[in-house]
N, C-alpha and C. Protein backbone atom coordinates (compact mmCIF):
# COMPACT_ATOMS: atom_id res chain seq x y z
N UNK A 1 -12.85 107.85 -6.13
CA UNK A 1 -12.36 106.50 -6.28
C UNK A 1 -10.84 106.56 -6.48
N UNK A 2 -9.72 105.56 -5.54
CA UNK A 2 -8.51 105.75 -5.81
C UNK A 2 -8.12 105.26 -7.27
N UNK A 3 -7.15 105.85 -7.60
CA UNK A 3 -6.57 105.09 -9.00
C UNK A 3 -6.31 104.03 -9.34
N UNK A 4 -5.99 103.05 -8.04
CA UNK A 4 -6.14 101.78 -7.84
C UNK A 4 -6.73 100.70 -7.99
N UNK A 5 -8.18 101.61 -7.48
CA UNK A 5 -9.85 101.03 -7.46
C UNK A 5 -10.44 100.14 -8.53
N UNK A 6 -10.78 99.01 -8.67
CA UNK A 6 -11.69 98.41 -10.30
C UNK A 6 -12.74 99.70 -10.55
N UNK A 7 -12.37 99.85 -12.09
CA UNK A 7 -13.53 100.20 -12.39
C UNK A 7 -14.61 99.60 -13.45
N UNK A 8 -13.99 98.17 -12.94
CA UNK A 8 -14.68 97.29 -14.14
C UNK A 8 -16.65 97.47 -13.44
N UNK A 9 -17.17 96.60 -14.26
CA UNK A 9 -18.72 96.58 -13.79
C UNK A 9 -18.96 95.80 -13.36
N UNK A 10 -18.55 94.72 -13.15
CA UNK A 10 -18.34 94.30 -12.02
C UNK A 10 -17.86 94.17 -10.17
N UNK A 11 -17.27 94.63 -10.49
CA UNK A 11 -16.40 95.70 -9.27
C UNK A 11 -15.05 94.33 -8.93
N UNK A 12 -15.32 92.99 -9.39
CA UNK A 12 -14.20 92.29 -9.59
C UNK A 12 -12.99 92.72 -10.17
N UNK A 13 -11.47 91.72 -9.73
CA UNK A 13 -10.43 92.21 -10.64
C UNK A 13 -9.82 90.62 -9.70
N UNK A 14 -9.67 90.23 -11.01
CA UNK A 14 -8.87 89.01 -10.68
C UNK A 14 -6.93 88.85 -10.61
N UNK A 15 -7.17 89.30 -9.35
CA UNK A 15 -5.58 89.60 -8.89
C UNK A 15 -4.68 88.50 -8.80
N UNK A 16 -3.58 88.58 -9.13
CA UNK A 16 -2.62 87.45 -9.23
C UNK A 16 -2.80 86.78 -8.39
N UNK A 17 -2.71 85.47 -7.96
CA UNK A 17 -2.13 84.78 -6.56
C UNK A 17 -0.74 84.61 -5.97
N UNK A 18 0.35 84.71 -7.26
CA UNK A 18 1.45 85.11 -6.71
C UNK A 18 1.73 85.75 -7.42
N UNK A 19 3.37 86.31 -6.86
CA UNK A 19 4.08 87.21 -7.86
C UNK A 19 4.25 86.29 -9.18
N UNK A 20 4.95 85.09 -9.19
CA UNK A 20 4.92 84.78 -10.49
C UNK A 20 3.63 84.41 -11.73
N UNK A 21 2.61 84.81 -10.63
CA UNK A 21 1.57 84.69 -11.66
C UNK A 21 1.68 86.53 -12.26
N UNK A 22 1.95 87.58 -11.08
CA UNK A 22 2.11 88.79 -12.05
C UNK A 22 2.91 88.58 -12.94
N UNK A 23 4.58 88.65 -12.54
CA UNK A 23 5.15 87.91 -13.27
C UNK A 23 5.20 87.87 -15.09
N UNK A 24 4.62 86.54 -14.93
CA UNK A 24 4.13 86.34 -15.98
C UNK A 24 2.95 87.28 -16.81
N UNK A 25 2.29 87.69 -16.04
CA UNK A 25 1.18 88.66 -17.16
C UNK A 25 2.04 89.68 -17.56
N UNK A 26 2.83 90.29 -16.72
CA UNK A 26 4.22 91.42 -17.17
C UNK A 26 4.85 90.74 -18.46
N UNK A 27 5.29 89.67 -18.40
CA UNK A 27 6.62 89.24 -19.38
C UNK A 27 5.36 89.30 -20.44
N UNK A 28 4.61 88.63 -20.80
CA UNK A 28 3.04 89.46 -22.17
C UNK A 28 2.81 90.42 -21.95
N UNK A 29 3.35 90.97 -21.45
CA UNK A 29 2.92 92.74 -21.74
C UNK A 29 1.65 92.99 -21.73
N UNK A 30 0.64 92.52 -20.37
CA UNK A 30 -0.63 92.90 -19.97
C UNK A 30 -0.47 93.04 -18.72
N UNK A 31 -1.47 93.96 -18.45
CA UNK A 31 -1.57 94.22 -16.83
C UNK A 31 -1.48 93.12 -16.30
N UNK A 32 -0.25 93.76 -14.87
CA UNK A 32 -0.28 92.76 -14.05
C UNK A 32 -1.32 92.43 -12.95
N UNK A 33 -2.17 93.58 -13.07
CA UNK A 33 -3.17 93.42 -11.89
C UNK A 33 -4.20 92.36 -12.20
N UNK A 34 -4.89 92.93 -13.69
CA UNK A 34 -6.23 92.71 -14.30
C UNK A 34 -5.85 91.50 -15.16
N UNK A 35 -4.71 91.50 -15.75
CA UNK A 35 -4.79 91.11 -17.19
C UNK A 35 -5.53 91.03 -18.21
N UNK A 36 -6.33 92.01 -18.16
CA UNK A 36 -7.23 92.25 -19.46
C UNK A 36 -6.86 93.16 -20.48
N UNK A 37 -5.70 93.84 -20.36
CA UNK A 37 -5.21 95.49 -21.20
C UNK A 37 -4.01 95.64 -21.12
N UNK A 38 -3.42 95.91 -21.99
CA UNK A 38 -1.95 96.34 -22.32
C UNK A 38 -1.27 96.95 -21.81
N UNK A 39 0.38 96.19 -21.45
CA UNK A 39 0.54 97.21 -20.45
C UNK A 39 1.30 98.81 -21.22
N UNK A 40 1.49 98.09 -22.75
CA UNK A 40 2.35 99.42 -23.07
C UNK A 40 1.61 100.23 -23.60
N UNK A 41 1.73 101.61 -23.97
CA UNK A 41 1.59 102.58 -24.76
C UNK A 41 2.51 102.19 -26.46
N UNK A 42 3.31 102.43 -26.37
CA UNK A 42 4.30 102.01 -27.14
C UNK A 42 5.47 101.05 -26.43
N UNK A 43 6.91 100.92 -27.62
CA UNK A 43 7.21 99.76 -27.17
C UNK A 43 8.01 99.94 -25.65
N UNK A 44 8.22 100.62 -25.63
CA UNK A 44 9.21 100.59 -24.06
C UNK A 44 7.90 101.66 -22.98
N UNK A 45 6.95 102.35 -24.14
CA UNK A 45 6.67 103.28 -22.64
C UNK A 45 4.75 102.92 -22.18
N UNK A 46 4.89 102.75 -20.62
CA UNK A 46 3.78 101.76 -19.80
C UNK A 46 2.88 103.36 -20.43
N UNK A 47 1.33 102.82 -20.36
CA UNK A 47 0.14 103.33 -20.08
C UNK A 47 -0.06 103.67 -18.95
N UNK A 48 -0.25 105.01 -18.97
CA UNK A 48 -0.45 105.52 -17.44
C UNK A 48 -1.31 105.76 -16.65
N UNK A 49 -2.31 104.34 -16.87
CA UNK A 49 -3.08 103.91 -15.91
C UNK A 49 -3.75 102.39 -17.08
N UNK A 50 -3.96 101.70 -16.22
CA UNK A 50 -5.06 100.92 -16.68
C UNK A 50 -6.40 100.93 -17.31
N UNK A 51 -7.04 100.97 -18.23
CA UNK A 51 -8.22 101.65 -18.43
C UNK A 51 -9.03 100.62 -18.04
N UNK A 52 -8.86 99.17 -17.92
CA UNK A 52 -9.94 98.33 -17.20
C UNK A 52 -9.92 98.11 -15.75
N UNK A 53 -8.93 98.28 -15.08
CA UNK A 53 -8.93 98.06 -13.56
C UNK A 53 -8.79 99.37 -12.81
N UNK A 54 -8.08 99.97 -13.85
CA UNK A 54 -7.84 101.55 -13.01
C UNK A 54 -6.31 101.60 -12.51
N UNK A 55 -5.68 101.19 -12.21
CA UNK A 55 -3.98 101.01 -12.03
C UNK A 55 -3.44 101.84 -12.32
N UNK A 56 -3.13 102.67 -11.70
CA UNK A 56 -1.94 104.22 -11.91
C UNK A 56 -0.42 103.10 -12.26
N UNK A 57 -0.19 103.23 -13.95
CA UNK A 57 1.35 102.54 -13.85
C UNK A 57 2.89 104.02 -13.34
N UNK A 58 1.95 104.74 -13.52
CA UNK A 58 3.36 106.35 -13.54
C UNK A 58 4.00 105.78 -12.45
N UNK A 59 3.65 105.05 -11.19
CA UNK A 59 4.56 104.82 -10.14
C UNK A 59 6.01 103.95 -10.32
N UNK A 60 5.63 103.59 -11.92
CA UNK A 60 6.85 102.24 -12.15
C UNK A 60 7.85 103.28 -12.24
N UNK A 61 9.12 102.79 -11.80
CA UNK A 61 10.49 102.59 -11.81
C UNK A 61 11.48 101.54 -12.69
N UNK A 62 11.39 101.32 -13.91
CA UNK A 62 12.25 99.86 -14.48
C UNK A 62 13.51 100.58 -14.68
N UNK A 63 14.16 101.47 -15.04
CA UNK A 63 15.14 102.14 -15.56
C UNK A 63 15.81 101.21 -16.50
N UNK A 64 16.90 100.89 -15.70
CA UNK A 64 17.71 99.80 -16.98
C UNK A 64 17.83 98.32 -16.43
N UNK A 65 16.93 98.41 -15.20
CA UNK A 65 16.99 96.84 -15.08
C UNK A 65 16.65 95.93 -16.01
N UNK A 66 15.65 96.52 -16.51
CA UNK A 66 15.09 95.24 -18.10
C UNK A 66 16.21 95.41 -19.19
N UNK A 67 17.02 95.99 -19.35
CA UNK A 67 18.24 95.92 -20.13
C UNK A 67 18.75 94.55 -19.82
N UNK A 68 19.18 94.64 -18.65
CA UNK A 68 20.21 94.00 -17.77
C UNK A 68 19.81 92.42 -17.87
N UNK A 69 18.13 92.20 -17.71
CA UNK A 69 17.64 91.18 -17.77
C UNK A 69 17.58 90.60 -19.49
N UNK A 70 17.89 91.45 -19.91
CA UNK A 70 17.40 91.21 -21.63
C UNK A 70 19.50 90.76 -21.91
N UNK A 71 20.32 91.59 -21.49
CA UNK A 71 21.88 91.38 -21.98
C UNK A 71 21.98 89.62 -21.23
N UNK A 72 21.30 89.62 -19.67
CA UNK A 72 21.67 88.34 -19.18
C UNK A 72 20.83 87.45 -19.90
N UNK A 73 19.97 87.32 -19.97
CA UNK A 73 19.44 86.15 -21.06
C UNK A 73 20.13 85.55 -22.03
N UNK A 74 20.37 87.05 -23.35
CA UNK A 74 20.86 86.79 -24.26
C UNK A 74 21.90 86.31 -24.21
N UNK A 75 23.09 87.03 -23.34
CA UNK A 75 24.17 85.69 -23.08
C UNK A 75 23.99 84.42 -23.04
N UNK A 76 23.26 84.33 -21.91
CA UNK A 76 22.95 82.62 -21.76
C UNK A 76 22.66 81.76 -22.91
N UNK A 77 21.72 82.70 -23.48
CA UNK A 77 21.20 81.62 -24.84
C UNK A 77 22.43 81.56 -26.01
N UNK A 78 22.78 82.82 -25.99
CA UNK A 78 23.67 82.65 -27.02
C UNK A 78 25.54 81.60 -26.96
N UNK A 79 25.62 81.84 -26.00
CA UNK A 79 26.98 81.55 -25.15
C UNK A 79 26.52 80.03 -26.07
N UNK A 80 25.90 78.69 -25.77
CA UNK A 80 26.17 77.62 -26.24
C UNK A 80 26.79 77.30 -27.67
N UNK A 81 25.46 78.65 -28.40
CA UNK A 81 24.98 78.92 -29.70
C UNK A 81 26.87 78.80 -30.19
N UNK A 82 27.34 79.75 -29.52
CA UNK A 82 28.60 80.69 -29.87
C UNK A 82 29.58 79.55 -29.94
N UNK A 83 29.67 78.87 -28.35
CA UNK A 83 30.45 77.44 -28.31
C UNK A 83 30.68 76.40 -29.67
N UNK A 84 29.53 76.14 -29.60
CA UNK A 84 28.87 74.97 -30.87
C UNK A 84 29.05 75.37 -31.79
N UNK A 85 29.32 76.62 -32.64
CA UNK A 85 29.38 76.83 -33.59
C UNK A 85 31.36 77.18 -33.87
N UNK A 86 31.59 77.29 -32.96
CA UNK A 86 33.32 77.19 -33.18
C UNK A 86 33.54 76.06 -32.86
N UNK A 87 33.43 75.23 -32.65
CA UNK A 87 34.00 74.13 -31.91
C UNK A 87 33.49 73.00 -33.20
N UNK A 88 32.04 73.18 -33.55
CA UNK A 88 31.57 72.26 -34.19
C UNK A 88 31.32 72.23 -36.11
N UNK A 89 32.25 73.60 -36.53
CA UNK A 89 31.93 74.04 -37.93
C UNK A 89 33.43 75.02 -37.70
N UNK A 90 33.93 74.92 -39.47
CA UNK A 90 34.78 75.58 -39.96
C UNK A 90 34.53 76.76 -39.93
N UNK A 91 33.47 77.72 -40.01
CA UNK A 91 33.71 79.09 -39.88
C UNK A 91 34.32 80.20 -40.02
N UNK A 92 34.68 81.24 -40.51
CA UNK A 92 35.08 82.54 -40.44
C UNK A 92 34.92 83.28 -39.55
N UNK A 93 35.88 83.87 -38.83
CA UNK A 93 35.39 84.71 -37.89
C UNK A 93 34.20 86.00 -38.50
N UNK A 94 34.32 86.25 -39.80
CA UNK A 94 33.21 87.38 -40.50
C UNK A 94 32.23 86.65 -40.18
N UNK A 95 31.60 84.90 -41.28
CA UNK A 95 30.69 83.93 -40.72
C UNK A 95 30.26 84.04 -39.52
N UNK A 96 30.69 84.22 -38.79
CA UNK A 96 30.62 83.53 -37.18
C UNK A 96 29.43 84.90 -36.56
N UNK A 97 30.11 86.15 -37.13
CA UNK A 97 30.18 87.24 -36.62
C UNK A 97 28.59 87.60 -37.59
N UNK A 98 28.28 86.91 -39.24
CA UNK A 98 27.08 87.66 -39.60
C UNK A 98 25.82 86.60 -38.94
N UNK A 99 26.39 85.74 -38.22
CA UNK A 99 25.39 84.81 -37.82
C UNK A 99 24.77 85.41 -36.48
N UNK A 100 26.05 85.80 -35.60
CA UNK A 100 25.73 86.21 -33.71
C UNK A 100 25.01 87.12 -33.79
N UNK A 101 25.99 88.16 -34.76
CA UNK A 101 25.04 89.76 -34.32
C UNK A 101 23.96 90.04 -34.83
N UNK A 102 22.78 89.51 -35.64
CA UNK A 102 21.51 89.27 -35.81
C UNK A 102 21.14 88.74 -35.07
N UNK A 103 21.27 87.77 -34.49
CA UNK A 103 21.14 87.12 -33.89
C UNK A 103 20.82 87.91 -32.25
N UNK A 104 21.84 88.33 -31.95
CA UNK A 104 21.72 88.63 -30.57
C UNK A 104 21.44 90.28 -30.64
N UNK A 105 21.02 90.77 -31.73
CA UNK A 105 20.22 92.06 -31.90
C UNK A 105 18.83 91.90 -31.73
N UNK A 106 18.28 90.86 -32.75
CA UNK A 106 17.26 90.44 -32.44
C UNK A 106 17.10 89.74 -31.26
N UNK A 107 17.34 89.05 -30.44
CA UNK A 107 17.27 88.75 -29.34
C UNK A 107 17.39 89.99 -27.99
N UNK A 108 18.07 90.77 -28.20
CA UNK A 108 17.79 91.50 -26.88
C UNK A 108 16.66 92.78 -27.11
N UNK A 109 16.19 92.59 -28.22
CA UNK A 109 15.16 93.73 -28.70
C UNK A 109 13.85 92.94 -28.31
N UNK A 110 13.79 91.73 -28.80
CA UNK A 110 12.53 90.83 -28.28
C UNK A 110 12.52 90.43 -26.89
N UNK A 111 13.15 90.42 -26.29
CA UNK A 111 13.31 90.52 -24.77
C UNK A 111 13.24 91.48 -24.25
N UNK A 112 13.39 92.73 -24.47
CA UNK A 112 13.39 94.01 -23.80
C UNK A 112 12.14 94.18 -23.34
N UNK A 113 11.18 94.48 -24.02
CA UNK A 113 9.62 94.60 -24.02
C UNK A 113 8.87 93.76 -22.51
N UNK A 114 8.98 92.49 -22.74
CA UNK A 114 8.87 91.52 -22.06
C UNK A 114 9.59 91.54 -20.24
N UNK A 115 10.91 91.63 -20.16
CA UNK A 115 11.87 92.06 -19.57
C UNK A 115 10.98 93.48 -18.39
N UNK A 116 10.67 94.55 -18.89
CA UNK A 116 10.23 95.52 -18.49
C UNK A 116 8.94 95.55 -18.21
N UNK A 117 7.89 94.35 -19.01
CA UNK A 117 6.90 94.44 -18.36
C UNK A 117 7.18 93.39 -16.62
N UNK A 118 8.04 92.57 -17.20
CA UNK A 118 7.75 91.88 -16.02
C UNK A 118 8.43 92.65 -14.77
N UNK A 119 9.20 93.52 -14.94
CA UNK A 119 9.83 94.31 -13.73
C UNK A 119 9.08 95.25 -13.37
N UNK A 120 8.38 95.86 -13.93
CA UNK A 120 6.83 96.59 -13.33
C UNK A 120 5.87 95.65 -12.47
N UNK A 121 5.83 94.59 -12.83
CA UNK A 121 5.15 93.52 -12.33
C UNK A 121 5.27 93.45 -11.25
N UNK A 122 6.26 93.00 -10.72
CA UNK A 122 7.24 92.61 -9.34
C UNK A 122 7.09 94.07 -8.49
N UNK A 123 7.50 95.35 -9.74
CA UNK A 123 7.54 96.65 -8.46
C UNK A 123 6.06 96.74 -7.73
N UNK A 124 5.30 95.93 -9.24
CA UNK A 124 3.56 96.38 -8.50
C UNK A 124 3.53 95.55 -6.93
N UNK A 125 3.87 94.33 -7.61
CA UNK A 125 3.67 93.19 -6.88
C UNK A 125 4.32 93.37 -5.29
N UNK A 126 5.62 94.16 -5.20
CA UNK A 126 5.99 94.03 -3.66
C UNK A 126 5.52 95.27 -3.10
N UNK A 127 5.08 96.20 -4.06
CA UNK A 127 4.51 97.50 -3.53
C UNK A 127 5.63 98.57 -3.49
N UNK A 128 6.47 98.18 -4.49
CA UNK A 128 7.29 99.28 -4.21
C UNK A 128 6.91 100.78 -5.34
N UNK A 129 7.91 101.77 -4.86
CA UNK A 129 7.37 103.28 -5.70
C UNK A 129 6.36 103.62 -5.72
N UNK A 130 5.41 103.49 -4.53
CA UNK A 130 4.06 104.27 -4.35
C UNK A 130 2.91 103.38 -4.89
N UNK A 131 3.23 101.94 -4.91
CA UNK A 131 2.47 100.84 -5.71
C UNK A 131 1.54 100.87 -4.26
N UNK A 132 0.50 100.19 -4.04
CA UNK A 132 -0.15 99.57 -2.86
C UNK A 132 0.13 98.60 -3.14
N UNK A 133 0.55 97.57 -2.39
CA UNK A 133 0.30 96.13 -2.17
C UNK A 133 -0.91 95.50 -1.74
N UNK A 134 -1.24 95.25 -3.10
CA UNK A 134 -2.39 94.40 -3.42
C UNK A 134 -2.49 92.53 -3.42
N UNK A 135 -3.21 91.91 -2.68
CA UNK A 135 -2.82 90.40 -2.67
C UNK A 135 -4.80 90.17 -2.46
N UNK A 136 -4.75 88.56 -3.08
CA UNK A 136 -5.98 88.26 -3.21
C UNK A 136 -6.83 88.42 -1.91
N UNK A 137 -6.22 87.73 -1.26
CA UNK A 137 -7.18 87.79 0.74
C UNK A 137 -7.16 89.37 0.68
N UNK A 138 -6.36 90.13 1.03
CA UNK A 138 -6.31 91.35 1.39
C UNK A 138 -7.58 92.44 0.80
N UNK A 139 -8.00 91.80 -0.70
CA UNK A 139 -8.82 92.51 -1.95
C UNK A 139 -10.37 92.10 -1.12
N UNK A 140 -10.12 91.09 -0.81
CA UNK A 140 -11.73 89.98 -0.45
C UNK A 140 -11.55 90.57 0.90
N UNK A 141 -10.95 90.82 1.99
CA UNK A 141 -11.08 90.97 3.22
C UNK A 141 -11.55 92.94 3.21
N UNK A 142 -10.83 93.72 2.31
CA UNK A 142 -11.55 94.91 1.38
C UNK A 142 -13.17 95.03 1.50
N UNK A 143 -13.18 94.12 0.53
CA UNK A 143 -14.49 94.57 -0.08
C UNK A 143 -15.55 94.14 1.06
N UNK A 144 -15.55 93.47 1.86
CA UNK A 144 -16.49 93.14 2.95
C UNK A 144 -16.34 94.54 4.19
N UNK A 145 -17.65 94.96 4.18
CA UNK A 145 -17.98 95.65 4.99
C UNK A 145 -17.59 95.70 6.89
């Protein structure tokens, strides 16, 4: 059986319909195939395989793209935060400074996780790094003899 293969008992696996439905099961940090099982081991490192669908994850590639996605966020969110709070309050630059950097520590640490599942997602999803490209018709047109 490929690594790929369900090995649920059913022999079902309810595969995304789009990428942003993987997507999304990535950014929760559950398989993007199955969504029934976690995608991490710990916090940054994938399980290297699925134990309900069977999904070899070793093929992922995220390197530091989920960084990248976690620094661009946090800008965004914070950038108003940052605005509004000089513009709209007396402040200290120390003030200013014990407010952001909690702030945007905690923020790119809670995004990271999230960030990286969903970029595994997408690699599953277009088939890249030795992924198969898996899509619902393709699974059903499969399993028929």
């Amino acid at each position: 059986m490929p690594a790929h293969e369900p090995r649920a008992a059913s022999g079902r696996i309810a595969l995304p319909l789009t990428a942003w439905a993987a997507i999304g099961r990535g950014l929760l940090c559950r398989c993007p195939r199955c969504d029934q099982a976690k995608l991490f081991l710990r916090f940054l490192k994938p399980i290297p395989a699925c134990p309900h669908c069977g999904q070899d994850w070793t093929h992922q590639r995220a390197d530091d793209f989920p960084a990248y996605i976690a620094i661009f966020v946090t800008g965004h969110i914070l950038a108003p935060i940052i605005i509004a709070l000089a513009r709209d309050t007396a402040l200290s630059v120390t003030a200013m400074l014990a407010i952001i950097m909690p702030l945007a520590i905690v923020l790119m640490i809670g995004l990271l996780q999230p960030a990286k599942g969903a970029t595994i997602a997408l690699q599953w999803w277009f088939g890249m790094h030795g992924f198969v490209k898996e899509r619902p018709v393709q699974a059903a047109a499969n399993a028929e003899p």
